[in-house]
N, C-alpha and C. Protein backbone atom coordinates (compact mmCIF):
# COMPACT_ATOMS: atom_id res chain seq x y z
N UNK A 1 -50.94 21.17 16.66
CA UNK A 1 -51.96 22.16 16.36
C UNK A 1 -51.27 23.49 16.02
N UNK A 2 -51.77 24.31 15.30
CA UNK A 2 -51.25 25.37 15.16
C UNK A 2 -51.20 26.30 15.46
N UNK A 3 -50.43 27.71 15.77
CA UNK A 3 -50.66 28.73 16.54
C UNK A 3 -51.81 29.39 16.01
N UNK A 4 -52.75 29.83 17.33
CA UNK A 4 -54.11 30.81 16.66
C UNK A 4 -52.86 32.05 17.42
N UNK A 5 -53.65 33.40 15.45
CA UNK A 5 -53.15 34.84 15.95
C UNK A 5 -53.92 35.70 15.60
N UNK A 6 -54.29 36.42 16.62
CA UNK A 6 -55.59 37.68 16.79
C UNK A 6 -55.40 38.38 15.92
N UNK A 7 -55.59 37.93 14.33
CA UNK A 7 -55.46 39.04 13.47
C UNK A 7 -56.70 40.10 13.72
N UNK A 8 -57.54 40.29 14.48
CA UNK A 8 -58.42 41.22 14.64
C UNK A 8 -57.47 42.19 15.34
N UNK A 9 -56.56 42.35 16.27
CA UNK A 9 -55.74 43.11 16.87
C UNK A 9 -54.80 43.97 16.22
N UNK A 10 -54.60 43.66 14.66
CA UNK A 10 -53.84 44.50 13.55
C UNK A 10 -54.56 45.16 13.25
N UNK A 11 -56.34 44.88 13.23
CA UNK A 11 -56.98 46.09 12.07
C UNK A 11 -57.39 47.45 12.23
N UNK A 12 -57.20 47.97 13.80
CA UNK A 12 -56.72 49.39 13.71
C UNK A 12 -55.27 50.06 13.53
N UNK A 13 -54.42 49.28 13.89
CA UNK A 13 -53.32 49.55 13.40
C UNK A 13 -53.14 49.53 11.48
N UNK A 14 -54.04 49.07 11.21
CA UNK A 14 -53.81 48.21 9.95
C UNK A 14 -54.35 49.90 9.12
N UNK A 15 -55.60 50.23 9.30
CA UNK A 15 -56.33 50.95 9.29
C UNK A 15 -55.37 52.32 9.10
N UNK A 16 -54.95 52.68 9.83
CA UNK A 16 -53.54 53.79 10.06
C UNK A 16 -52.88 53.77 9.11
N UNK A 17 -52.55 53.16 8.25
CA UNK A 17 -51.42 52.72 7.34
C UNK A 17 -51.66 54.07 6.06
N UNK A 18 -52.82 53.82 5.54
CA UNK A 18 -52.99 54.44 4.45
C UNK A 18 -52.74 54.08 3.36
N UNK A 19 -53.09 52.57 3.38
CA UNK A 19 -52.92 51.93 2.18
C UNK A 19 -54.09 50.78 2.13
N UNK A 20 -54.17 50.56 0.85
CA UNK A 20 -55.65 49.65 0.37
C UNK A 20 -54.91 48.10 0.31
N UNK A 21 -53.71 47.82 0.57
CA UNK A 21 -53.07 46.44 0.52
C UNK A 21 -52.02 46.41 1.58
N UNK A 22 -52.20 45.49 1.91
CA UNK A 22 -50.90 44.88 2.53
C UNK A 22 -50.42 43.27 2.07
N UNK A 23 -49.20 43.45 2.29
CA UNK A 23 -48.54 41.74 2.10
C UNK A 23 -47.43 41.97 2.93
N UNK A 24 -47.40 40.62 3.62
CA UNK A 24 -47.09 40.25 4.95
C UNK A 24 -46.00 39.32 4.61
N UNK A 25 -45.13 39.06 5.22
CA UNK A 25 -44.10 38.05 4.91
C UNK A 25 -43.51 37.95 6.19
N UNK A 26 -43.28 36.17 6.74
CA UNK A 26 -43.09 36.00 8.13
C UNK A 26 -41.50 34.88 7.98
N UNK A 27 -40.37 35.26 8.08
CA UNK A 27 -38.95 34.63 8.11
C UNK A 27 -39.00 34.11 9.93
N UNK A 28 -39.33 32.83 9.66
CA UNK A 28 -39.54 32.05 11.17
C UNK A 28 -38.38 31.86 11.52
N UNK A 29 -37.54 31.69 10.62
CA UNK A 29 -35.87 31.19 11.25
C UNK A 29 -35.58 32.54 11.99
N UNK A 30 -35.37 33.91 11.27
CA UNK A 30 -35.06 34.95 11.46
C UNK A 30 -36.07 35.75 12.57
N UNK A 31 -36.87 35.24 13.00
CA UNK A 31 -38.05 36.32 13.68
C UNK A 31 -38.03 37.33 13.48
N UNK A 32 -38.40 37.70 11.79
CA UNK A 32 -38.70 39.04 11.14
C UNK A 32 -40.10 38.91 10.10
N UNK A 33 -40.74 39.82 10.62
CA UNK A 33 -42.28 40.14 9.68
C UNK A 33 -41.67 41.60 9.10
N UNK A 34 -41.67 40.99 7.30
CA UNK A 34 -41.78 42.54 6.33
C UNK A 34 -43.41 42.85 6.10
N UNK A 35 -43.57 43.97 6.05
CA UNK A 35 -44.73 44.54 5.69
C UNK A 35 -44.20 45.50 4.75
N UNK A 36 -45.32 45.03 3.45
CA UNK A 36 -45.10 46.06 2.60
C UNK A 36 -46.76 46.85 2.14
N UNK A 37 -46.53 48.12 2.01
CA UNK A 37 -47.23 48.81 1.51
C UNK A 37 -47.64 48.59 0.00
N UNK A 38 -46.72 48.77 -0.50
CA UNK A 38 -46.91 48.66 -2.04
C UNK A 38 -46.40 47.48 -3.01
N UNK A 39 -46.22 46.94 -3.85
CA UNK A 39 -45.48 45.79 -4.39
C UNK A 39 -45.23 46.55 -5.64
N UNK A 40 -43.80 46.28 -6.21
CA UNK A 40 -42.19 46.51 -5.42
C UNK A 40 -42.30 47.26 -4.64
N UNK A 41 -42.03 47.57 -3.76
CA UNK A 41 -41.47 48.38 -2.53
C UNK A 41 -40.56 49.77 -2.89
N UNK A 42 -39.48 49.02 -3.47
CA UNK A 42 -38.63 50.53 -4.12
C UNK A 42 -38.28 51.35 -2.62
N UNK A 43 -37.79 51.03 -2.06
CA UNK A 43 -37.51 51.84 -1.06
C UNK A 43 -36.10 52.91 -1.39
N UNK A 44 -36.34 54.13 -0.55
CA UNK A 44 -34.90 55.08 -1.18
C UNK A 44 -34.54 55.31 -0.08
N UNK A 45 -34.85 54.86 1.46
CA UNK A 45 -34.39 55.43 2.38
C UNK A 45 -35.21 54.54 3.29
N UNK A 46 -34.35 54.54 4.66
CA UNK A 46 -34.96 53.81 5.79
C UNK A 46 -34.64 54.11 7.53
N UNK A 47 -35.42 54.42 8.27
CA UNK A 47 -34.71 54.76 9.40
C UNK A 47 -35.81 53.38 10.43
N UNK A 48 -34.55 53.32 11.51
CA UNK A 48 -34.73 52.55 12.44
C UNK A 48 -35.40 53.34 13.83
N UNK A 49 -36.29 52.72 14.16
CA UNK A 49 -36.65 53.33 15.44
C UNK A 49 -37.00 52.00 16.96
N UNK A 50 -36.40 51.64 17.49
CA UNK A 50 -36.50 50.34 18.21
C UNK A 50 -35.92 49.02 17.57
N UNK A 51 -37.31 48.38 17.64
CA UNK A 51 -37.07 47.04 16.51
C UNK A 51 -38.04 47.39 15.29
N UNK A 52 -38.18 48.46 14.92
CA UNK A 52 -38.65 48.16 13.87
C UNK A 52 -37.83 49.64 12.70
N UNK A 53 -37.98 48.66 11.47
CA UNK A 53 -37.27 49.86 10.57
C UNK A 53 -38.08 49.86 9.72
N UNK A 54 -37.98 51.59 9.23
CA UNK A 54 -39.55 52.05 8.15
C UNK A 54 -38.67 52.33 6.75
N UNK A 55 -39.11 51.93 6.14
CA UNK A 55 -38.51 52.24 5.07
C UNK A 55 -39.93 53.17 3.78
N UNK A 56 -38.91 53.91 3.24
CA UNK A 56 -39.55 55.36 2.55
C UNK A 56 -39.09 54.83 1.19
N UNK A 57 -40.02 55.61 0.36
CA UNK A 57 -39.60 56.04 -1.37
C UNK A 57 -39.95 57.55 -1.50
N UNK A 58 -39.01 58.28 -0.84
CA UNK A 58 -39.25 60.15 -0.95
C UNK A 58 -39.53 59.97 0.69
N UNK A 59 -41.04 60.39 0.73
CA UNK A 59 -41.47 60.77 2.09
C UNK A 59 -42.49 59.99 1.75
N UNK A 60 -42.87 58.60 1.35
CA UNK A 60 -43.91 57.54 1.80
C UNK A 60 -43.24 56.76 1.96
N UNK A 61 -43.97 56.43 3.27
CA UNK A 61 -44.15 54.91 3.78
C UNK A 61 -44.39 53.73 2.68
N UNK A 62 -43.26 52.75 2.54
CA UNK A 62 -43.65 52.16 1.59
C UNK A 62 -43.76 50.56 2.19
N UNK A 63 -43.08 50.62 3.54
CA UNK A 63 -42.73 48.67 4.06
C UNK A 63 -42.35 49.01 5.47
N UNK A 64 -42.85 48.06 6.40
CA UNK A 64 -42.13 48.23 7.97
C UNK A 64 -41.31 46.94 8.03
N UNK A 65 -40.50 46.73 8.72
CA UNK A 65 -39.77 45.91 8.75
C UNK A 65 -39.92 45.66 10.67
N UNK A 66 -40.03 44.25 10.96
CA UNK A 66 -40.52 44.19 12.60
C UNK A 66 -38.95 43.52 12.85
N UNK A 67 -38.28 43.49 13.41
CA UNK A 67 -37.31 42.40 14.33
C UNK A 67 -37.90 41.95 15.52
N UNK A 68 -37.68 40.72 15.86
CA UNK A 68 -38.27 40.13 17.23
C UNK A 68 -39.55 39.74 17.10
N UNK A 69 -40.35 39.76 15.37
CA UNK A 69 -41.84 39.90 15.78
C UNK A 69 -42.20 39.00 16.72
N UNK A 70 -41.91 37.79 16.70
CA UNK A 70 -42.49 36.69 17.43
C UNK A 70 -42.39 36.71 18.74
N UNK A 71 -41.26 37.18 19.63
CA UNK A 71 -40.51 36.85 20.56
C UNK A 71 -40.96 38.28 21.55
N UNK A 72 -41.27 39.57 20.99
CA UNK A 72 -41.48 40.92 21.03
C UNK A 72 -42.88 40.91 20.76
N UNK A 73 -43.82 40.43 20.45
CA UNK A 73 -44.99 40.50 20.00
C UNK A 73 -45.75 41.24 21.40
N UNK A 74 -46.41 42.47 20.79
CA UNK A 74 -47.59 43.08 21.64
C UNK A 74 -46.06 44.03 22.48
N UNK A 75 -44.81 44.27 22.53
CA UNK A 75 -44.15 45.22 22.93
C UNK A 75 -44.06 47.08 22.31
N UNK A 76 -43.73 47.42 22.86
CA UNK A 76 -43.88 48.96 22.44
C UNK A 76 -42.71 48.95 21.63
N UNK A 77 -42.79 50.28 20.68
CA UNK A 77 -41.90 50.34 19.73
C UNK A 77 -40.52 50.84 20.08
N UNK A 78 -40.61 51.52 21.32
CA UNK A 78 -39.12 51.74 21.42
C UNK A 78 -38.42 50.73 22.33
């Protein structure tokens, strides 16, 4: 059977973003979820804060990058 996941639990976070799309990408080998804001991404810069790294084009948010999503799931960011 397959894992059920409370995507209702993203949509205030989701909400925050400030963007009208998201695309999600889940590397199961790697336990890493990219989130991107925009498609291409184009990122010019990126800083790490915990497990997760934000990556910018200027001063927008353009993609989050999760490490651990799976394993870390529902942990705080630092």
């Amino acid at each position: 059977m397959a894992e059920v996941i409370d995507i209702l639990s993203l949509v205030p976070q989701s909400l925050n973003l400030r963007s009208n799309h998201l695309w999600l990408d889940y590397d199961d080998e790697a336990d890493v979820l990219y989130i991107s804001l925009r498609k291409p991404q184009r990122a010019t810069d990126s800083d790490m804060v915990g497990r997760f790294i934000y990556h910018y084009d200027g001063k927008e948010l353009v993609g989050v990058t999760v490490l651990h999503a799976k394993s870390n799931a529902g942990a705080d960011a630092a």
